[in-house]
Every structure is written in structure tokens, then in C-alpha cells.
C-alpha atoms as a PDB file:
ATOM      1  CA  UNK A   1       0.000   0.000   0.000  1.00  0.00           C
ATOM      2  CA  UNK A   2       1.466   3.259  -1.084  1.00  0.00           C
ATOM      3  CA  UNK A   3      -0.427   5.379   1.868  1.00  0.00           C
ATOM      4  CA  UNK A   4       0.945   9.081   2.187  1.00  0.00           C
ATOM      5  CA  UNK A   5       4.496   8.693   4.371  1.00  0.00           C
ATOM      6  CA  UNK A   6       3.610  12.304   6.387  1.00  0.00           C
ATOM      7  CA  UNK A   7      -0.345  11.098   6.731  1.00  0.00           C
ATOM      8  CA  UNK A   8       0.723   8.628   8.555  1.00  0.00           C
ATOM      9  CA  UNK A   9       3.683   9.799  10.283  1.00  0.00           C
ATOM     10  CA  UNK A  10       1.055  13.009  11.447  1.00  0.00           C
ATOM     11  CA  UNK A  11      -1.829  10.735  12.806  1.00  0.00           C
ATOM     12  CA  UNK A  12       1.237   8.787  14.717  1.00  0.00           C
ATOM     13  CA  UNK A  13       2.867  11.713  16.156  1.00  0.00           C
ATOM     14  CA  UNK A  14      -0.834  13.349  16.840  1.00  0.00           C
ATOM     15  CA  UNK A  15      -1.589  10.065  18.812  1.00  0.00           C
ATOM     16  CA  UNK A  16       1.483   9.776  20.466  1.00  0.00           C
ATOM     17  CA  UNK A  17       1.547  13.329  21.577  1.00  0.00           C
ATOM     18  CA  UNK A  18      -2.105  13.668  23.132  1.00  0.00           C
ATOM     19  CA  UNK A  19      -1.425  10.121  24.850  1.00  0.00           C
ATOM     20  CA  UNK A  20      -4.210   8.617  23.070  1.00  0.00           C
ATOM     21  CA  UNK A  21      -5.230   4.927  21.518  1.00  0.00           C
ATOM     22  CA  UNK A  22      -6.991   3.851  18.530  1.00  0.00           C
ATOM     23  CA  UNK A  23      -8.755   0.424  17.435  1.00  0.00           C
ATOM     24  CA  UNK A  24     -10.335  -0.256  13.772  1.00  0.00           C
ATOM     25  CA  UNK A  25     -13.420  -1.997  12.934  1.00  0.00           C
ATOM     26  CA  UNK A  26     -13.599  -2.867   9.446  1.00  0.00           C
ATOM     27  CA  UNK A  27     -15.688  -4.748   6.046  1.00  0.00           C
ATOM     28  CA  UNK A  28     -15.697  -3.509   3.187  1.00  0.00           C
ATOM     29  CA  UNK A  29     -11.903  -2.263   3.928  1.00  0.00           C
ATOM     30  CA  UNK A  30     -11.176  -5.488   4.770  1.00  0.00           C
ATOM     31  CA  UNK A  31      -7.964  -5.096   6.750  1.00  0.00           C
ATOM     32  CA  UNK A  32      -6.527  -2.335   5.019  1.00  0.00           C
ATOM     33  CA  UNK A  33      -6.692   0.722   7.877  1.00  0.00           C
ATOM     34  CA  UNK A  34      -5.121  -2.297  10.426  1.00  0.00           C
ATOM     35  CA  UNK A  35      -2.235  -2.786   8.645  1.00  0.00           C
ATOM     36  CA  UNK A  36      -1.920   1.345   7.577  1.00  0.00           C
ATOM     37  CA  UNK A  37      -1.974   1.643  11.371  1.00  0.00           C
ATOM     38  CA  UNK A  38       0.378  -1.144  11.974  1.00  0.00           C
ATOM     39  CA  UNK A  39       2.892   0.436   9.012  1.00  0.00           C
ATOM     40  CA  UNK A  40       2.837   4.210  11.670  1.00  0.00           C
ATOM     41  CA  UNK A  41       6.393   4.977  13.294  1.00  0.00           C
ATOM     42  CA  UNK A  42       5.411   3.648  17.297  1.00  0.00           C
ATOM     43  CA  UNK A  43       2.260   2.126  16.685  1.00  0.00           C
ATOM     44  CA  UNK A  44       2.375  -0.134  19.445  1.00  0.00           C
ATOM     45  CA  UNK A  45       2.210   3.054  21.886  1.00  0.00           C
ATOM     46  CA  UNK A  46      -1.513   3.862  20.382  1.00  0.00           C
ATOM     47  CA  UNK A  47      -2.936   1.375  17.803  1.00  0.00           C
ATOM     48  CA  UNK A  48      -4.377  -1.397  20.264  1.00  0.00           C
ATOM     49  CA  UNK A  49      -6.229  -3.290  17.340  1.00  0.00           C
ATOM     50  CA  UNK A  50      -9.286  -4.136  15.497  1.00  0.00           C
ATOM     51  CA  UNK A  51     -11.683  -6.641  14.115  1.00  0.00           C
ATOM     52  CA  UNK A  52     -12.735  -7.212  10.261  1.00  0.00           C
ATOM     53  CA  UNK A  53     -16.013  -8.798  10.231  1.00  0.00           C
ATOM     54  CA  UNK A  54     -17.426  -9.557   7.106  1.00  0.00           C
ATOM     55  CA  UNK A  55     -20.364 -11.932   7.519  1.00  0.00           C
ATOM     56  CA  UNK A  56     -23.452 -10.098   9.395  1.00  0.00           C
ATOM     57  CA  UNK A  57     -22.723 -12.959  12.115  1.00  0.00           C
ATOM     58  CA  UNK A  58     -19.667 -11.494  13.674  1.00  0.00           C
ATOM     59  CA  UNK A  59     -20.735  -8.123  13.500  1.00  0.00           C
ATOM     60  CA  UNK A  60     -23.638  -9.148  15.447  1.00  0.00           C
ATOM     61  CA  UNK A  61     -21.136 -11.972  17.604  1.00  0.00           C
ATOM     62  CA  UNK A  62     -18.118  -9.205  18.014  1.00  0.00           C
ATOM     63  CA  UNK A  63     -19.032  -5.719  17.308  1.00  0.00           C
ATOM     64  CA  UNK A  64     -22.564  -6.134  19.013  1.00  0.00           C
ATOM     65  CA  UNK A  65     -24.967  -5.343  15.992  1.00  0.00           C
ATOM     66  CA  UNK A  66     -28.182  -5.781  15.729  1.00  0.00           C
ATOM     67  CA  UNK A  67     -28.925  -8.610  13.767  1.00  0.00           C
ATOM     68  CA  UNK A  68     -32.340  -7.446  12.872  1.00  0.00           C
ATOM     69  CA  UNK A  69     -31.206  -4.226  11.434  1.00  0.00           C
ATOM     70  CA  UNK A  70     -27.987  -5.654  10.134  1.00  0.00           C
ATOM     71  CA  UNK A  71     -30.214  -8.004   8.096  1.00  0.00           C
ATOM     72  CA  UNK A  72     -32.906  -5.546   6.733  1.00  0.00           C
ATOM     73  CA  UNK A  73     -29.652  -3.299   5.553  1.00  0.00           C
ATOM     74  CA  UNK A  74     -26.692  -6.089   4.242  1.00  0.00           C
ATOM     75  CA  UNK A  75     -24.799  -4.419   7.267  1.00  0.00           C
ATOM     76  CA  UNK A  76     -24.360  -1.308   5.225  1.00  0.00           C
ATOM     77  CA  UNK A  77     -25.431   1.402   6.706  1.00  0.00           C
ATOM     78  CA  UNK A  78     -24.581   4.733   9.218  1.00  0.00           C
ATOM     79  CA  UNK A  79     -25.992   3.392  12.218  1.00  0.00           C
ATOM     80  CA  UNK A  80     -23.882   0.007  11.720  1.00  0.00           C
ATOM     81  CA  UNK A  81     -21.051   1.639  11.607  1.00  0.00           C
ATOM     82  CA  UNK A  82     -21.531   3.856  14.340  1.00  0.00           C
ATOM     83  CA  UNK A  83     -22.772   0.862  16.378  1.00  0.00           C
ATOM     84  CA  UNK A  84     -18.914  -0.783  15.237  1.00  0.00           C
ATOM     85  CA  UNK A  85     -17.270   2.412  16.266  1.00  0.00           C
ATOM     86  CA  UNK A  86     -18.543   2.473  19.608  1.00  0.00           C
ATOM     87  CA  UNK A  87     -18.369  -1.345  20.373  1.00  0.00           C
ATOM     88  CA  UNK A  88     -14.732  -2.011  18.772  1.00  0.00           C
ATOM     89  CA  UNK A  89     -13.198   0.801  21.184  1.00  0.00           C
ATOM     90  CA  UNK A  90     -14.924  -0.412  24.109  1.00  0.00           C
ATOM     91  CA  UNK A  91     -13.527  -4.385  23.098  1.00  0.00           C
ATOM     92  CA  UNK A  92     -10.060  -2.354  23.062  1.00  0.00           C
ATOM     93  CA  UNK A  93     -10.351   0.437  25.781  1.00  0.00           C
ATOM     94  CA  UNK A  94      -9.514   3.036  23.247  1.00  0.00           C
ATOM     95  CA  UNK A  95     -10.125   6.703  23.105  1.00  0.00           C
ATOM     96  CA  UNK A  96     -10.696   6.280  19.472  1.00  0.00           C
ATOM     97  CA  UNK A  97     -12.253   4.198  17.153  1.00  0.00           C
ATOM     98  CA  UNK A  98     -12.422   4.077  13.589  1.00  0.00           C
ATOM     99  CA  UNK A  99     -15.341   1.770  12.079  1.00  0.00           C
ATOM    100  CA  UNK A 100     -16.429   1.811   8.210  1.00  0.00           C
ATOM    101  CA  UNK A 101     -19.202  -0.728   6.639  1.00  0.00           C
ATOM    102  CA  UNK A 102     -19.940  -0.827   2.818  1.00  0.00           C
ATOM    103  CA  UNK A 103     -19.477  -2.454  -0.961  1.00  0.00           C
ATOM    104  CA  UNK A 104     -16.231  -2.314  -3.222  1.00  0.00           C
ATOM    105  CA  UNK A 105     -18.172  -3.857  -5.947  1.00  0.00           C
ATOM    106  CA  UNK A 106     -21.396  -3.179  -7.374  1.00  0.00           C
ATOM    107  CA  UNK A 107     -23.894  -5.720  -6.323  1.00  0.00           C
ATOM    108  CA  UNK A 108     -28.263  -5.640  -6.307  1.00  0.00           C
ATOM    109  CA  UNK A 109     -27.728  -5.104  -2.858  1.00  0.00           C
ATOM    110  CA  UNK A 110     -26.048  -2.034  -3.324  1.00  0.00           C
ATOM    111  CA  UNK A 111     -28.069  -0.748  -5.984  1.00  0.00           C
ATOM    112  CA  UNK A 112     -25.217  -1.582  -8.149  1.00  0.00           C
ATOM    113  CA  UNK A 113     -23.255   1.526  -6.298  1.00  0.00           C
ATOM    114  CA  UNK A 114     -20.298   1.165  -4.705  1.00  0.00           C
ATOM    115  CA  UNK A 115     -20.025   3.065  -1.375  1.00  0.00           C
ATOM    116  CA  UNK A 116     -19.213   2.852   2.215  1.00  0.00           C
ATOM    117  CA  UNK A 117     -20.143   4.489   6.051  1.00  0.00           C
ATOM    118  CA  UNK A 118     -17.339   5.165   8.081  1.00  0.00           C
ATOM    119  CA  UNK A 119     -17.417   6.400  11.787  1.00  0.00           C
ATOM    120  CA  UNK A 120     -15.346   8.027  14.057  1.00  0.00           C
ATOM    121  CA  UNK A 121     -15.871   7.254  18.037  1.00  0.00           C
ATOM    122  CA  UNK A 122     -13.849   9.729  19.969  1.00  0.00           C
ATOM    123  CA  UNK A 123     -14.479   9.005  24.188  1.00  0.00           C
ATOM    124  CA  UNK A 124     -17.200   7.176  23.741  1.00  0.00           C
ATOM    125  CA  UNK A 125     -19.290   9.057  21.484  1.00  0.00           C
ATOM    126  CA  UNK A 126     -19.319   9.446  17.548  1.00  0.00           C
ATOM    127  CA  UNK A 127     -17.826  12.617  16.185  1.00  0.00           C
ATOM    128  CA  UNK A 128     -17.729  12.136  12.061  1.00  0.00           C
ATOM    129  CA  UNK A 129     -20.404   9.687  10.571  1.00  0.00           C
ATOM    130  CA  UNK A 130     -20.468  10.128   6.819  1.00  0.00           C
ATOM    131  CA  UNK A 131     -21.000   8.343   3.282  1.00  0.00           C
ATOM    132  CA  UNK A 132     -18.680   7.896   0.619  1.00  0.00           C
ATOM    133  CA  UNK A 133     -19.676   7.394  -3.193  1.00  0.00           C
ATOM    134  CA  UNK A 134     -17.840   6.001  -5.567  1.00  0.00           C
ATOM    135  CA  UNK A 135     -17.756   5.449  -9.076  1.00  0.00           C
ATOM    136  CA  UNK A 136     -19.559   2.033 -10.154  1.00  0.00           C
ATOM    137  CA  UNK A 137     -16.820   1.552 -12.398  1.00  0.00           C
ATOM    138  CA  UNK A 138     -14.252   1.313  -9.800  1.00  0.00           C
ATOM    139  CA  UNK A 139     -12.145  -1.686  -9.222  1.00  0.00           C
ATOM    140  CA  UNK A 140     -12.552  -3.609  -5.765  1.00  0.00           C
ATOM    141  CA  UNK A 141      -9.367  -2.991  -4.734  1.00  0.00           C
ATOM    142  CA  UNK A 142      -8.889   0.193  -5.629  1.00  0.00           C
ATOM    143  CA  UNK A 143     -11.938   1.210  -4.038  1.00  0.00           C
ATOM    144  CA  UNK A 144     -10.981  -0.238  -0.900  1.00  0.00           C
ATOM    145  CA  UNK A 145      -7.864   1.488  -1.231  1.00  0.00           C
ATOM    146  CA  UNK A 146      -9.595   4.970  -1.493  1.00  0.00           C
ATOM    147  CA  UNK A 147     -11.412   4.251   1.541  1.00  0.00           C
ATOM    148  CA  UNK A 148      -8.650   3.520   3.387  1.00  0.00           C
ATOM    149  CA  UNK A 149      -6.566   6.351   2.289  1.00  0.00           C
ATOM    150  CA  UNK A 150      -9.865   9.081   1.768  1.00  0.00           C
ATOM    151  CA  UNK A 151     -10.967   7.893   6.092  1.00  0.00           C
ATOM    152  CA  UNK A 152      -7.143   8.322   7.225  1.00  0.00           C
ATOM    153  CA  UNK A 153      -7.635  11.819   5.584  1.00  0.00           C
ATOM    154  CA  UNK A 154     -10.626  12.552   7.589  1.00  0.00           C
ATOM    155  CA  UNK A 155      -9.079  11.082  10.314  1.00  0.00           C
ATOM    156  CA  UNK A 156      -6.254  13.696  10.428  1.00  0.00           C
ATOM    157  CA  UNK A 157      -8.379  16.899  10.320  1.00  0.00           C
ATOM    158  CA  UNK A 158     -10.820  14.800  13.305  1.00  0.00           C
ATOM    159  CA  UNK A 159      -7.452  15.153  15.005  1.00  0.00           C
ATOM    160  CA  UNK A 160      -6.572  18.756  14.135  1.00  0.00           C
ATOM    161  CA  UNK A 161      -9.767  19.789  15.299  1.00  0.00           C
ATOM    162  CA  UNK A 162      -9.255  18.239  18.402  1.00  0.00           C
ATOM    163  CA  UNK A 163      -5.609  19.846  18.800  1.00  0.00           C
ATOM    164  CA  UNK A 164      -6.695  22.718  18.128  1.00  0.00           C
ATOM    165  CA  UNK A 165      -9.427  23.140  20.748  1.00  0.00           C
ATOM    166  CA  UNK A 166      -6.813  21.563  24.126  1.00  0.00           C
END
């Protein structure tokens, strides 16, 4: 993965400095912000882990979803991924949490769109719950590789906005 050197170097340093940890909970993404987090200079100081559940089952079994909504949505939608935000930081006892839910390829489910939700959990509570579109055109692995890069993005200014206001 060819993820910005200085994105990842800031969200390290930003972590580092406010004395603060992170876990992931991840689909569509399917491992890719774990191992961007993994890849930051002293990640074992803040990045405490995460979970990729795929199958509605262990969202429901790990990340606490409900299995009736889960079902009536394919596990794709803003709630479920603010309901993975919250329950993968308290799993970890992190400050943060990053959670994000969606397709890479088009299927009926999706409406033949590809798109995602991705959550931020900061303390507890979410702070950044939002939709990305992409094209239907897109290639599976290249969209999972623009979520993972486009949520580390918004993930940095969620941090600058927090610096900002200590």
C-alpha cells in the first residue's frame, strides 16, 4: 500500500503526543486501515487493534450489531457503523475508534453503487459519521484502497480539530 508517508507519520505523532489509543473496525476495507496503522512509526504506543467482520454474524457476535437491522440493511449502513465504532473501542479500551461498513463492488444489494459508512468514536461518542460514493466503475481494490486512504484523511483533520481546541 502506497499510503501518504507524512499522513501517517502526522496521525502517529498526533496520537502519540495527546497520549491517546486507537482500534479499527472494518468490512468492506477489509484489513486495510489495520495494517496502515500497523505500518505508523510507534504504533504499538496507540494502535491497540481491530476486528474485520465480514459476515453479518460477527458483526452481530463481536461488534454487538443488531442482527435485525444488520439483516434488513446487508450491514451497510450509518448506524452500523456507528454501532462498530462504539463497540470495537470499548472491546479495546480506546479513546478512538475508527469503524467503516460498505461495498467495493457493485452488487443488487447495493443498488449496483459502490459506497461505504465510516465512523469516528472519539471518548465514547461518535464525532464524524459520513457516506462515501464512488464510481460504479471502480475496481474492488482500488476502491478499498480509497477508503482507506480518503478515512485516514478525515481522520487527520478529526485530530486537528481536536488539537486545536486543548
Amino acid at each position: 500500500m502506497e499510503f501518504q508517508e507524512n499522513l501517517l507519520n502526522y496521525i502517529s505523532k498526533a496520537l502519540v503526543t495527546t497520549n491517546e489509543t486507537i482500534s479499527i473496525a472494518e468490512s468492506v476495507t477489509s484489513g486495510l486501515l489495520q495494517l496502515s496503522f500497523s505500518q505508523m512509526p510507534n504504533a504499538s504506543m496507540f494502535y491497540k487493534g481491530g476486528v474485520t467482520a465480514y459476515a453479518l454474524e460477527q458483526k452481530v457476535k463481536l461488534l454487538n450489531v443488531d442482527y435485525e437491522e444488520a439483516n434488513l440493511c446487508d450491514c451497510v449502513s450509518e448506524n452500523i457503523a456507528e454501532t462498530m465504532a462504539i463497540n470495537v473501542a470499548k472491546l479495546f479500551e480506546t479513546d478512538w475508534s475508527i469503524a467503516v461498513t460498505g461495498y467495493a463492488t457493485p452488487i443488487r444489494n447495493s443498488t449496483y453503487k459502490i459506497f461505504s459508512y465510516y465512523s469516528f468514536a472519539y471518548k465514547g461518542e461518535i464525532i464524524l459519521s459520513k457516506k462515501l460514493e464512488l464510481h460504479p466503475k471502480t475496481q474492488a481494490l482500488e476502491a478499498q484502497k480509497y477508503y482507506t486512504e480518503f478515512i485516514l484523511g478525515c481522520f487527520k483533520s478529526e485530530i486537528n480539530k481536536l488539537l486545536i481546541l486543548k
